[in-house]
PDB file of N, CA and C in Angstrom:
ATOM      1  N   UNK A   1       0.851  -1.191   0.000  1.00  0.00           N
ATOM      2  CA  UNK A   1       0.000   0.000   0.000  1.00  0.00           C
ATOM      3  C   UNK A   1       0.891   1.247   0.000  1.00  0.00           C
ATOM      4  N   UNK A   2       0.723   2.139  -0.585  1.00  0.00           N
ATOM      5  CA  UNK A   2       1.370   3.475  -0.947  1.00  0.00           C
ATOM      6  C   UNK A   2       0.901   4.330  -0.213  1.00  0.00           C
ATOM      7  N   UNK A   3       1.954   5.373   0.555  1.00  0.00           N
ATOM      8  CA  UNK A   3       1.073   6.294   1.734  1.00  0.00           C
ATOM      9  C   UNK A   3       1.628   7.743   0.955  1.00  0.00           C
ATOM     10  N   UNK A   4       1.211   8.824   1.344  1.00  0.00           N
ATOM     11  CA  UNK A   4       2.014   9.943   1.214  1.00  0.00           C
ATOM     12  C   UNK A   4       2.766  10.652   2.906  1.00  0.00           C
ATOM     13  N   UNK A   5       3.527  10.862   2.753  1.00  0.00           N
ATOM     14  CA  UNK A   5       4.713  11.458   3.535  1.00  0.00           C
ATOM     15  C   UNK A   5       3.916  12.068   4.129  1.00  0.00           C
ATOM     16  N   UNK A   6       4.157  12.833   5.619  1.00  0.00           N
ATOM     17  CA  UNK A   6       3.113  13.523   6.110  1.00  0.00           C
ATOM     18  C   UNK A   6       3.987  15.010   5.706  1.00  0.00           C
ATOM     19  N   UNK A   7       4.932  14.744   6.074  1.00  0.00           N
ATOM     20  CA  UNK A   7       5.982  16.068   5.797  1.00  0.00           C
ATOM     21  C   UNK A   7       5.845  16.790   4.208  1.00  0.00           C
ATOM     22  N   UNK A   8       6.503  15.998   3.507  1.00  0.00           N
ATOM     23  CA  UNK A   8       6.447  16.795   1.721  1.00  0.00           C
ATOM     24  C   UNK A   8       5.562  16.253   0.987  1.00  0.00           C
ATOM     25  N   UNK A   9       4.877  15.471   1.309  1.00  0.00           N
ATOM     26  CA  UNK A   9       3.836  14.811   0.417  1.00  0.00           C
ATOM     27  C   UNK A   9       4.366  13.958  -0.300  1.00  0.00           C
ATOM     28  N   UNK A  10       5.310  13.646  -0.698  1.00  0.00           N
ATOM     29  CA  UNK A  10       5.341  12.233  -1.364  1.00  0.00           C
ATOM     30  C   UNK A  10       4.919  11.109  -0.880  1.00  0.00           C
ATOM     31  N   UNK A  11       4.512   9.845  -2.280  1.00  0.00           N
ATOM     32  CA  UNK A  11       4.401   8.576  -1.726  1.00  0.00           C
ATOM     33  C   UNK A  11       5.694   7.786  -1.794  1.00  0.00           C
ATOM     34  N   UNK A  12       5.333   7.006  -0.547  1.00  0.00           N
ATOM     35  CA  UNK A  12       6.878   5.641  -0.566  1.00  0.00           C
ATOM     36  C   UNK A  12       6.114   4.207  -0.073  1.00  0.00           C
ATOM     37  N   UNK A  13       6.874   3.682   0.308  1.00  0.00           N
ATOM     38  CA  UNK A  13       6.201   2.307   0.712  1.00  0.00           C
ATOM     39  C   UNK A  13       7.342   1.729   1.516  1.00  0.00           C
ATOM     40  N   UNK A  14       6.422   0.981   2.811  1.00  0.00           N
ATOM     41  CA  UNK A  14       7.328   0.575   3.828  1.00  0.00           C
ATOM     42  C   UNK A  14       6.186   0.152   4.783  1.00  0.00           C
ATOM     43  N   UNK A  15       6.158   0.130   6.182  1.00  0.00           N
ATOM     44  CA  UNK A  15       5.218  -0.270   7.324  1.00  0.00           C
ATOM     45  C   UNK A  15       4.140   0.093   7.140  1.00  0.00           C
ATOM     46  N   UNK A  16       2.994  -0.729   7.459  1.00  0.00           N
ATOM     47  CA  UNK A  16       1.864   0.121   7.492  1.00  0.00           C
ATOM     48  C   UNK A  16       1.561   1.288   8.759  1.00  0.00           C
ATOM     49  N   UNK A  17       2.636   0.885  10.035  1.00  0.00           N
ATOM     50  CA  UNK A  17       2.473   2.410  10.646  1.00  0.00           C
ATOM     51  C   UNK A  17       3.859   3.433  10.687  1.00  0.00           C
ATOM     52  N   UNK A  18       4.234   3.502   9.474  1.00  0.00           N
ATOM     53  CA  UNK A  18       5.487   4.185   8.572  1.00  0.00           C
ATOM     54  C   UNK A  18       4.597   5.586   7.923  1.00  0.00           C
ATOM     55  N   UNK A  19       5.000   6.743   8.479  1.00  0.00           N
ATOM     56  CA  UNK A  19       4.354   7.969   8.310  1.00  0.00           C
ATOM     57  C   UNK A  19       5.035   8.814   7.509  1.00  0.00           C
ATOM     58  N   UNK A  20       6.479   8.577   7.286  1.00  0.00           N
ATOM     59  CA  UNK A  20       7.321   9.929   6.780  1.00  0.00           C
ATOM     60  C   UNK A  20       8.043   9.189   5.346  1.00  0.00           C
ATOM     61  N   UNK A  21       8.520   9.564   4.698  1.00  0.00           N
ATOM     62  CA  UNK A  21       9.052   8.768   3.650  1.00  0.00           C
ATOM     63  C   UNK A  21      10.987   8.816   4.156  1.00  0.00           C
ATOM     64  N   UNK A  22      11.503   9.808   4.989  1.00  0.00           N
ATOM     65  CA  UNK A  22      13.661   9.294   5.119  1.00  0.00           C
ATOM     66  C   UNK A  22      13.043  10.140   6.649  1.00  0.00           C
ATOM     67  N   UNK A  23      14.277  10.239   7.395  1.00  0.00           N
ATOM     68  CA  UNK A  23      14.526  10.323   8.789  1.00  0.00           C
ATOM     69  C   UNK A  23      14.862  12.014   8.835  1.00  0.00           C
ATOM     70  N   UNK A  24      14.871  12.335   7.403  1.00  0.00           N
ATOM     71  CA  UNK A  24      15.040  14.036   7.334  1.00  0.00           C
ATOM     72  C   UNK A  24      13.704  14.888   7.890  1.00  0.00           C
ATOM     73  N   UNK A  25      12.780  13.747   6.832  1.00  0.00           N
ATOM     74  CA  UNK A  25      10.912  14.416   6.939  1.00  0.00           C
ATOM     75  C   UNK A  25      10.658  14.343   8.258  1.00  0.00           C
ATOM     76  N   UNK A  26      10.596  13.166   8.902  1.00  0.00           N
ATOM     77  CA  UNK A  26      10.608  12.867  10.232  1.00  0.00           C
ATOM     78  C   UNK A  26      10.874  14.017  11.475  1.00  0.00           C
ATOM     79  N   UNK A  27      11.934  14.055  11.184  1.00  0.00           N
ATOM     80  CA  UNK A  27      13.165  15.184  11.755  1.00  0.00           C
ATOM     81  C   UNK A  27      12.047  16.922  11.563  1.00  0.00           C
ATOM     82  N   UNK A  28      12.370  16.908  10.309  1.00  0.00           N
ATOM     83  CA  UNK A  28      11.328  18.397  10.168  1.00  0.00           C
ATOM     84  C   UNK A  28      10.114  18.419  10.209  1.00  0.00           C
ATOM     85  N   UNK A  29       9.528  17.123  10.544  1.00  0.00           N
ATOM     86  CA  UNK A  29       7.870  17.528  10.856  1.00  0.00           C
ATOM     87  C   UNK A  29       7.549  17.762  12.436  1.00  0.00           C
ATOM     88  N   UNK A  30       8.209  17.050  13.583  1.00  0.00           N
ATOM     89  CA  UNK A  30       8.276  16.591  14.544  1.00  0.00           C
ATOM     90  C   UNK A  30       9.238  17.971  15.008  1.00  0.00           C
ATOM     91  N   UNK A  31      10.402  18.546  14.809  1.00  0.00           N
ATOM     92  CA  UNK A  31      11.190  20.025  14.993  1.00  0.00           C
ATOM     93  C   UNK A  31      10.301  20.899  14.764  1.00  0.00           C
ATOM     94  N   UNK A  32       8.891  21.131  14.072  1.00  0.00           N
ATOM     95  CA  UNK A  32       8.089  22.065  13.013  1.00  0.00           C
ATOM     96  C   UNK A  32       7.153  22.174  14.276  1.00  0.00           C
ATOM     97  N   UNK A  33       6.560  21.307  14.668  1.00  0.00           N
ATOM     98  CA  UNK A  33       5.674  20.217  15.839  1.00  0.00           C
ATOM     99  C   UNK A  33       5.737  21.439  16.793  1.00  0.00           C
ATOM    100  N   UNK A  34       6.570  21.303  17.383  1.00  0.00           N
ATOM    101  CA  UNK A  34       7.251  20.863  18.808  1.00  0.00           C
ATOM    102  C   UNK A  34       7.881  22.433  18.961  1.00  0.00           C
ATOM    103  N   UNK A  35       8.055  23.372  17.309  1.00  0.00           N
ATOM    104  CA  UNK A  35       9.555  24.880  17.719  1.00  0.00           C
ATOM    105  C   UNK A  35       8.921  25.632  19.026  1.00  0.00           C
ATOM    106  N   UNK A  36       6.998  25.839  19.068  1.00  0.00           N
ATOM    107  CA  UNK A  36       6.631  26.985  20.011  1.00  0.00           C
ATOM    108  C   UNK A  36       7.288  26.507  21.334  1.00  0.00           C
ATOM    109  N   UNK A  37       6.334  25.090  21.900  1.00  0.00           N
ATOM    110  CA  UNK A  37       6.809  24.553  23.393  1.00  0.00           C
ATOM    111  C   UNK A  37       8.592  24.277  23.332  1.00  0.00           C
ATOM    112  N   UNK A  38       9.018  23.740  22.310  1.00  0.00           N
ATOM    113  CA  UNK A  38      10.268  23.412  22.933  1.00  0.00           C
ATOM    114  C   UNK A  38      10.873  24.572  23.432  1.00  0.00           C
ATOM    115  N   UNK A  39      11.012  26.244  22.709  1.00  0.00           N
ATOM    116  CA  UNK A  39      11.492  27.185  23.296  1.00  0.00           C
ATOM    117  C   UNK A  39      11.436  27.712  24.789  1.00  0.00           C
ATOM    118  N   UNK A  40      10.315  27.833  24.987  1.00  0.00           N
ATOM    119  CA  UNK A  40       9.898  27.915  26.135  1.00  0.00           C
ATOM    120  C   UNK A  40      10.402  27.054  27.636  1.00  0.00           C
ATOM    121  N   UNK A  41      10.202  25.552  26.761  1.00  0.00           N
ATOM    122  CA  UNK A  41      11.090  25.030  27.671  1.00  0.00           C
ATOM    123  C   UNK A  41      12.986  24.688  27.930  1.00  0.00           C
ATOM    124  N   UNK A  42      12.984  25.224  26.776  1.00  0.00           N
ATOM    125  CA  UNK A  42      14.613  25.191  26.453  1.00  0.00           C
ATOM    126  C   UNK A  42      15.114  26.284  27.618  1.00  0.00           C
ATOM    127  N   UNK A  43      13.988  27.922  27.600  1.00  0.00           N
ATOM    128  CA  UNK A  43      14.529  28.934  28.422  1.00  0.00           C
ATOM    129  C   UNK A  43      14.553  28.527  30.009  1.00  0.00           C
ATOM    130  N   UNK A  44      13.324  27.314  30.438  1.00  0.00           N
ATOM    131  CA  UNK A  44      13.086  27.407  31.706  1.00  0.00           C
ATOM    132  C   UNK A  44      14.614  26.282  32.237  1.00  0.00           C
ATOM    133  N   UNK A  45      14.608  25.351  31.600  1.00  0.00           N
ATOM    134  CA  UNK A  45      15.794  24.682  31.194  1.00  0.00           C
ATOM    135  C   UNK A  45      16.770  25.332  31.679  1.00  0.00           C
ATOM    136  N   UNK A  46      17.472  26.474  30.697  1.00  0.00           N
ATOM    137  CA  UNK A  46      18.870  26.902  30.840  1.00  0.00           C
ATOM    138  C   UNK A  46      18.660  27.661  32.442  1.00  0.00           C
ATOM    139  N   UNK A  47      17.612  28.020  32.592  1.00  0.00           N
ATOM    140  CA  UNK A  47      17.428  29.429  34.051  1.00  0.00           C
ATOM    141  C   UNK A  47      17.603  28.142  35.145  1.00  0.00           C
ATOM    142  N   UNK A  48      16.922  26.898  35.120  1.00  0.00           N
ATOM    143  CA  UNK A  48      17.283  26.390  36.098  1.00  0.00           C
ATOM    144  C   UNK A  48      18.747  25.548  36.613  1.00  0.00           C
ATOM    145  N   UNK A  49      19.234  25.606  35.544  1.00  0.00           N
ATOM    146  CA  UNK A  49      20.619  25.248  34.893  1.00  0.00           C
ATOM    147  C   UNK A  49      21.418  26.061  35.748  1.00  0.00           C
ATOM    148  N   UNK A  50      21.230  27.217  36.129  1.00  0.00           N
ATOM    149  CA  UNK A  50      21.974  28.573  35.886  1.00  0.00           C
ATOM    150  C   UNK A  50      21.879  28.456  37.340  1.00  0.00           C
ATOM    151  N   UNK A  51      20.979  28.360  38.053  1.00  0.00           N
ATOM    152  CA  UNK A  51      20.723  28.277  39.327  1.00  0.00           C
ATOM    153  C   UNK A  51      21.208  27.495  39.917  1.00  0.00           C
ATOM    154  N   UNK A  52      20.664  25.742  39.094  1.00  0.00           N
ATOM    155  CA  UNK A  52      21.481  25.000  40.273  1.00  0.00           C
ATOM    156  C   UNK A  52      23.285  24.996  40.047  1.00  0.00           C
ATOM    157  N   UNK A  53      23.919  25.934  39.224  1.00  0.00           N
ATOM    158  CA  UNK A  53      25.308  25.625  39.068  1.00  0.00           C
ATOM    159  C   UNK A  53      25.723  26.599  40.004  1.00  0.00           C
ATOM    160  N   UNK A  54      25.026  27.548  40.337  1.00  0.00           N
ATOM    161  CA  UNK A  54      25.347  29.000  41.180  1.00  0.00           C
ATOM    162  C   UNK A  54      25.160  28.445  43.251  1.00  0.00           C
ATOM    163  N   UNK A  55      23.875  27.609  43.264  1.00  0.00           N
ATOM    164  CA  UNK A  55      24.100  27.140  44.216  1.00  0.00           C
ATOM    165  C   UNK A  55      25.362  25.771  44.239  1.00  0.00           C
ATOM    166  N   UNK A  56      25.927  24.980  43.420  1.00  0.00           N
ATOM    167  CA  UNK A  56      27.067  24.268  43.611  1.00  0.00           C
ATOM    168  C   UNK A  56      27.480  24.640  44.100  1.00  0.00           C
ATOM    169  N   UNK A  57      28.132  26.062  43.430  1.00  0.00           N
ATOM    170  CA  UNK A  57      29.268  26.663  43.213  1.00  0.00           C
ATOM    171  C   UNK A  57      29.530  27.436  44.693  1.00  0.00           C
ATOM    172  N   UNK A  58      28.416  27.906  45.406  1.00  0.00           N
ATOM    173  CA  UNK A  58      28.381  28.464  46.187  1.00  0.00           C
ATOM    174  C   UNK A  58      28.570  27.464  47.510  1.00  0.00           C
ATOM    175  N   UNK A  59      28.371  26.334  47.808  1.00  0.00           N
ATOM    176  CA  UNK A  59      27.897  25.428  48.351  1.00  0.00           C
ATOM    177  C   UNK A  59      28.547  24.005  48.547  1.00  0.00           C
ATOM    178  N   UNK A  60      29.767  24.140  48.798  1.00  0.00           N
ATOM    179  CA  UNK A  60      30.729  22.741  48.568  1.00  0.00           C
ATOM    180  C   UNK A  60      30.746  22.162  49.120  1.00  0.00           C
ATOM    181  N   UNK A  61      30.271  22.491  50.854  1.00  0.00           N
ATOM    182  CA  UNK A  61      30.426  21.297  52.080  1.00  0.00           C
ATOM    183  C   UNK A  61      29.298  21.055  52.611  1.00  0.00           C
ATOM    184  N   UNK A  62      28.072  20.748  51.433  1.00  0.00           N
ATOM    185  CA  UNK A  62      27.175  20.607  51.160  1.00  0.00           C
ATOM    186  C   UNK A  62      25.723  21.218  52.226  1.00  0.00           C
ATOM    187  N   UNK A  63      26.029  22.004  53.531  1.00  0.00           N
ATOM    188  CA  UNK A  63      25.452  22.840  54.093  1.00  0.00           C
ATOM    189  C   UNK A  63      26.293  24.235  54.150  1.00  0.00           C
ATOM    190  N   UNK A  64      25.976  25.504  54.030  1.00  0.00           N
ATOM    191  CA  UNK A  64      26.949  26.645  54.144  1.00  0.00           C
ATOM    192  C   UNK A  64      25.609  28.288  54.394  1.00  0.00           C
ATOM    193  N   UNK A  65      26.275  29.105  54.358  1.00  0.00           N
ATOM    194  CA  UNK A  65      25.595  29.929  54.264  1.00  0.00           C
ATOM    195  C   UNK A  65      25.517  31.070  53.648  1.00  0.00           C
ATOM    196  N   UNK A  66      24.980  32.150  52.972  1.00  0.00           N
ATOM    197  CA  UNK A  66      25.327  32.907  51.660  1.00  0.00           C
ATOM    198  C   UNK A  66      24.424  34.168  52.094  1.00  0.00           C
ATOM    199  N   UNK A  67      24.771  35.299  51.201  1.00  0.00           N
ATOM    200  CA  UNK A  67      23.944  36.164  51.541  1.00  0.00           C
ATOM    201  C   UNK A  67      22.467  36.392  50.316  1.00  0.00           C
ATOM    202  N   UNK A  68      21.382  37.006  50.445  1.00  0.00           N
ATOM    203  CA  UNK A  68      20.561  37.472  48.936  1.00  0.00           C
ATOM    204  C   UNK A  68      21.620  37.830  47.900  1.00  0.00           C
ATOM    205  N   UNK A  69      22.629  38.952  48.287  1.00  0.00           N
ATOM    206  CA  UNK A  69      23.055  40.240  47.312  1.00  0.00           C
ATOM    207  C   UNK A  69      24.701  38.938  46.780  1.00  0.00           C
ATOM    208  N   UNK A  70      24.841  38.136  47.377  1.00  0.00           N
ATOM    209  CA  UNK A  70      26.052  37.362  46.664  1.00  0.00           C
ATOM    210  C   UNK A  70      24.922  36.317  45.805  1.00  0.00           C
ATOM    211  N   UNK A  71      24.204  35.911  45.978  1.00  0.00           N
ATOM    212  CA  UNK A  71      23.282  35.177  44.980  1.00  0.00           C
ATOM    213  C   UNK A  71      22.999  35.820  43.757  1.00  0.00           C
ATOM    214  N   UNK A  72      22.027  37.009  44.184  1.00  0.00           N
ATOM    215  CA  UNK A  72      21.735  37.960  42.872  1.00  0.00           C
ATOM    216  C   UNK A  72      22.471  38.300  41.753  1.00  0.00           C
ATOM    217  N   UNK A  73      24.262  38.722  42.484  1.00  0.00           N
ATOM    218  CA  UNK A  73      24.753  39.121  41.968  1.00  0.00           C
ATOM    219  C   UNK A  73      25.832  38.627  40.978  1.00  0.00           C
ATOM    220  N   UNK A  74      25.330  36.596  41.098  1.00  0.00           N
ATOM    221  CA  UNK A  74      25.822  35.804  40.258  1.00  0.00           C
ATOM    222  C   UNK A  74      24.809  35.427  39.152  1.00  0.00           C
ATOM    223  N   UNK A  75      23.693  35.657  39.605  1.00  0.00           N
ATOM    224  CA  UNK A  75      22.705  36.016  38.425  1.00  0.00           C
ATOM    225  C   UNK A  75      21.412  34.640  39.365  1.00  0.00           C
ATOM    226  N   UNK A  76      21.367  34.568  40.155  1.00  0.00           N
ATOM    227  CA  UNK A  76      20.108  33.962  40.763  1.00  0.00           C
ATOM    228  C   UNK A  76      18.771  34.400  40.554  1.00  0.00           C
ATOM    229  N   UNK A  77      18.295  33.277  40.194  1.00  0.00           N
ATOM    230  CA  UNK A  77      16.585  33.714  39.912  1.00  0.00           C
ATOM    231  C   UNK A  77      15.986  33.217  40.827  1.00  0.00           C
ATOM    232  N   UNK A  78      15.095  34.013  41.719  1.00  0.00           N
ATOM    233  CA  UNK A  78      14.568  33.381  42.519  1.00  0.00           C
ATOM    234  C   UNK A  78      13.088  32.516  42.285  1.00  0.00           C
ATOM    235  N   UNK A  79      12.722  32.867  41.384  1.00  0.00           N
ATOM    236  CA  UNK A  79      11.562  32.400  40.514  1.00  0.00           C
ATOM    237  C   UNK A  79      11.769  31.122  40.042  1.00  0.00           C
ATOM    238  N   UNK A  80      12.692  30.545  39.348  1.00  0.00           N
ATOM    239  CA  UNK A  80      13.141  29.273  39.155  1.00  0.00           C
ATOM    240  C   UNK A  80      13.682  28.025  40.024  1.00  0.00           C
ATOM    241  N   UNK A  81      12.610  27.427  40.297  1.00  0.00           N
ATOM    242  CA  UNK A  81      12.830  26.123  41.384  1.00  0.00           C
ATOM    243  C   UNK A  81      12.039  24.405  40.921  1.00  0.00           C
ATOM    244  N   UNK A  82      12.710  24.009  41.387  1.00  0.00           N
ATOM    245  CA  UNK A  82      12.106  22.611  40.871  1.00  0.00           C
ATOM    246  C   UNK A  82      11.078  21.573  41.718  1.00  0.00           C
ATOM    247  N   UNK A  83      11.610  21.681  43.088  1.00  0.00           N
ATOM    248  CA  UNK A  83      10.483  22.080  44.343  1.00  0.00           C
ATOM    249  C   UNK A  83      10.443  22.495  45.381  1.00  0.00           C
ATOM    250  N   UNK A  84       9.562  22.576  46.541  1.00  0.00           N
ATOM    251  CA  UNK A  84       9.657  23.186  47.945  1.00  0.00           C
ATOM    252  C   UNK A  84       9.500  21.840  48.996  1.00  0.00           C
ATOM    253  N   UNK A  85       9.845  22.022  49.916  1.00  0.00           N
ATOM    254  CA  UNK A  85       9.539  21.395  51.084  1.00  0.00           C
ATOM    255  C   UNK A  85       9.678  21.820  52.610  1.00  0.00           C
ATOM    256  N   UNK A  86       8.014  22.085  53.080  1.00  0.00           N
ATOM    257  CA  UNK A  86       8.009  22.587  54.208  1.00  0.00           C
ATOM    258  C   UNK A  86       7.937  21.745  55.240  1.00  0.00           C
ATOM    259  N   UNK A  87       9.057  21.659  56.326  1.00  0.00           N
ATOM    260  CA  UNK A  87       9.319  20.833  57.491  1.00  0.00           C
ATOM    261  C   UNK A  87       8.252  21.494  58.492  1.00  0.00           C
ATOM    262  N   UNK A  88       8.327  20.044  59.320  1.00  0.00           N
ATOM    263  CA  UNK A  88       7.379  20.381  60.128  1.00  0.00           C
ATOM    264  C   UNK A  88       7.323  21.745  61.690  1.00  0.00           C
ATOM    265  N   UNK A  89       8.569  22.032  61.423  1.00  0.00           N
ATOM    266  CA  UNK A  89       8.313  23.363  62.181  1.00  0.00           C
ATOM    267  C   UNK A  89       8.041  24.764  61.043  1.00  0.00           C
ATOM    268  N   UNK A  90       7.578  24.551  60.212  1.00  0.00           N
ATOM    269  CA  UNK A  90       6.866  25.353  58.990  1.00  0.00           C
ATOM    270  C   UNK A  90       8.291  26.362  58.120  1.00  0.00           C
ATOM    271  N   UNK A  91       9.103  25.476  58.182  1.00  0.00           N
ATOM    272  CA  UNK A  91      10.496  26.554  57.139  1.00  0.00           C
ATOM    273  C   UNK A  91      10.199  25.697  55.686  1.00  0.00           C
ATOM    274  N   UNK A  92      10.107  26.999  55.014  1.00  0.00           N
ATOM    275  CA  UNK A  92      10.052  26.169  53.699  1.00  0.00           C
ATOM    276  C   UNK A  92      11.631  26.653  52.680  1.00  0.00           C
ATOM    277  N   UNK A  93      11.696  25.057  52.273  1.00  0.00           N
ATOM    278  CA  UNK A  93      13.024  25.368  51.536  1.00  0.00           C
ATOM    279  C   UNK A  93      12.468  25.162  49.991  1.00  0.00           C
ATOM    280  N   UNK A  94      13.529  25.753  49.614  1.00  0.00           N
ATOM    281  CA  UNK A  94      13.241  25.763  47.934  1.00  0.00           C
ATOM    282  C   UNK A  94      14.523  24.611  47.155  1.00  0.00           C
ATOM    283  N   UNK A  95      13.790  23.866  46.622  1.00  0.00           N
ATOM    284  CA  UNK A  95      15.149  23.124  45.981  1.00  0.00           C
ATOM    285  C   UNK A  95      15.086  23.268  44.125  1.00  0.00           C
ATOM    286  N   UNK A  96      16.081  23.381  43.679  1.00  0.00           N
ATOM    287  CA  UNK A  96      16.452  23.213  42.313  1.00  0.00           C
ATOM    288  C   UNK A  96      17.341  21.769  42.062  1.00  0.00           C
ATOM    289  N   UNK A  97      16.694  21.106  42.159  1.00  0.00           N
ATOM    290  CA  UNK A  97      16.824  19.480  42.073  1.00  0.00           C
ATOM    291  C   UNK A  97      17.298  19.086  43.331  1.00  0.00           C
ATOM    292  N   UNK A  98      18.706  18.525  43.523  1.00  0.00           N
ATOM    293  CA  UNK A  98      18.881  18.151  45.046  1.00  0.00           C
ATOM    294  C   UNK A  98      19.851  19.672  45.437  1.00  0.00           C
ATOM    295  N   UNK A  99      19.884  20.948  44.747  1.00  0.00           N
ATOM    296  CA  UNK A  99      20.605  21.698  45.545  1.00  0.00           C
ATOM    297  C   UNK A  99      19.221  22.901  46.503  1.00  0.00           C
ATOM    298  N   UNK A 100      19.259  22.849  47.419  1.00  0.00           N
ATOM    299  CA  UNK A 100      18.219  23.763  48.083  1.00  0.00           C
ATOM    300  C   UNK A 100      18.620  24.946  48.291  1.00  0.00           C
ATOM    301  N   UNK A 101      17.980  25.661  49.806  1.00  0.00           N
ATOM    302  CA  UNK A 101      17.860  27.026  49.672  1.00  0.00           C
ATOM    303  C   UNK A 101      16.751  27.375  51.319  1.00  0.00           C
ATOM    304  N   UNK A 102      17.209  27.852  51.735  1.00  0.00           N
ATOM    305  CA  UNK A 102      16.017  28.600  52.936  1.00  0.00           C
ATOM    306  C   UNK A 102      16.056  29.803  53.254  1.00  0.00           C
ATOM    307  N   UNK A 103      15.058  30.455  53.113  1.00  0.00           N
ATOM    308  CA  UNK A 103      15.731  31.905  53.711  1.00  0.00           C
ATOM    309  C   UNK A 103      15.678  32.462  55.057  1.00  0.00           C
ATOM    310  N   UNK A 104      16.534  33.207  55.684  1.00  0.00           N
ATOM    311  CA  UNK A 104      16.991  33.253  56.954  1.00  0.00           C
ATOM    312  C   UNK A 104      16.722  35.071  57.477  1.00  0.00           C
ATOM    313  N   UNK A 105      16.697  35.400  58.322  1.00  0.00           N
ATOM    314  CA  UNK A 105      17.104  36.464  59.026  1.00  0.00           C
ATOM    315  C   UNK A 105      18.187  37.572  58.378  1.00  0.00           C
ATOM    316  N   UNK A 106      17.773  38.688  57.818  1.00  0.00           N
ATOM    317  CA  UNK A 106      18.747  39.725  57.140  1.00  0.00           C
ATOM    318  C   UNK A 106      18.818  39.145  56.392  1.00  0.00           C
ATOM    319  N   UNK A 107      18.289  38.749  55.174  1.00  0.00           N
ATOM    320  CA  UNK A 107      18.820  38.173  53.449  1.00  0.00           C
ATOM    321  C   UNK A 107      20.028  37.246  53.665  1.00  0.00           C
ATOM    322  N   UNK A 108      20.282  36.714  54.586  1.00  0.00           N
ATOM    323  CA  UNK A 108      20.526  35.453  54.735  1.00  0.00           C
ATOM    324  C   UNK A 108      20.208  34.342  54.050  1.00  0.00           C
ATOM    325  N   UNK A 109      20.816  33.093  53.396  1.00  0.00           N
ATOM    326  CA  UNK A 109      20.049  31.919  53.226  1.00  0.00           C
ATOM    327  C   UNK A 109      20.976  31.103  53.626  1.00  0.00           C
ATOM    328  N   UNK A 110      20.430  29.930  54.193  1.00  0.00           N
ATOM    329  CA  UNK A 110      21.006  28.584  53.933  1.00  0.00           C
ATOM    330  C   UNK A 110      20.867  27.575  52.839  1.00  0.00           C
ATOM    331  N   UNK A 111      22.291  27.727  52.537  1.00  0.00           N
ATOM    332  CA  UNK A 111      22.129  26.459  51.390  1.00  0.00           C
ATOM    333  C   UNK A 111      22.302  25.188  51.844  1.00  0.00           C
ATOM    334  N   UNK A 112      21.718  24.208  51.248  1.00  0.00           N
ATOM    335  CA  UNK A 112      21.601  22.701  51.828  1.00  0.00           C
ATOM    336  C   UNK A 112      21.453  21.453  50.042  1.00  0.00           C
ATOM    337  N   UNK A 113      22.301  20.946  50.684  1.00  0.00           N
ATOM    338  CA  UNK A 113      22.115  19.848  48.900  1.00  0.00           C
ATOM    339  C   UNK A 113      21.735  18.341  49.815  1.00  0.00           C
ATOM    340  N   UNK A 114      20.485  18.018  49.485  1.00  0.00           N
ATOM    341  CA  UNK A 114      19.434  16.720  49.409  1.00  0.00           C
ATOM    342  C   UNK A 114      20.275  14.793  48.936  1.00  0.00           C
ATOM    343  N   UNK A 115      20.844  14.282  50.255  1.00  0.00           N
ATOM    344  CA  UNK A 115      21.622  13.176  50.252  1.00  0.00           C
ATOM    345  C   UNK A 115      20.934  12.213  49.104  1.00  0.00           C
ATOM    346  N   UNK A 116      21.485  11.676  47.867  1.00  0.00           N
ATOM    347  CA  UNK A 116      21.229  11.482  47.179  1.00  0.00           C
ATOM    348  C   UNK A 116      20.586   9.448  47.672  1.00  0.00           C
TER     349      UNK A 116
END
């Protein structure tokens, strides 16, 4: 049975659940698909990227303590987190995968990285 390509319209022949005619069409229908959301998530991506390398970096003996204005001023977003967890005496920390975050007294934070 002869299909047409979903991408350029040609027909080829191959599987009956074979949709594209080479791995190029494929490639550019599915990239074509996907350009609005993937951007979007490409940006939230790199910002959280950016964050958890800033808390590493900041953070080597895997509890320490930092100020707001040395965070900010490595380019910290505070908006970008991956999740929270509030202990039961009600402190909520912010984590960007296993590197965290609490905030403290005078723009204070404690950083804390999550035993794997």
């Amino acid at each position: 049975m002869e299909k047409k390509c979903l991408e350029c319209g040609d027909s080829f022949k191959g599987r009956v659940d074979k949709k594209f005619c080479s791995d190029y069409c494929r490639n550019a229908y599915n990239n074509r698909l996907n350009k609005d959301g993937k951007n979007l998530i490409r940006n939230i991506n790199n910002r959280l990227r950016k964050n958890w390398r800033i808390l590493e970096e900041l953070n080597t003996s895997g509890k320490t303590k930092t100020t707001k204005a040395k965070l900010i001023e490595k380019g910290f977003d505070f908006t970008y987190f991956t999740s929270i967890y509030v202990t039961k005496s009600n402190s909520t920390y912010y984590y960007v995968y296993d590197q965290g975050y609490l905030a403290l007294d005078n723009d204070f934070y404690l950083l804390v990285k999550k035993n794997a």
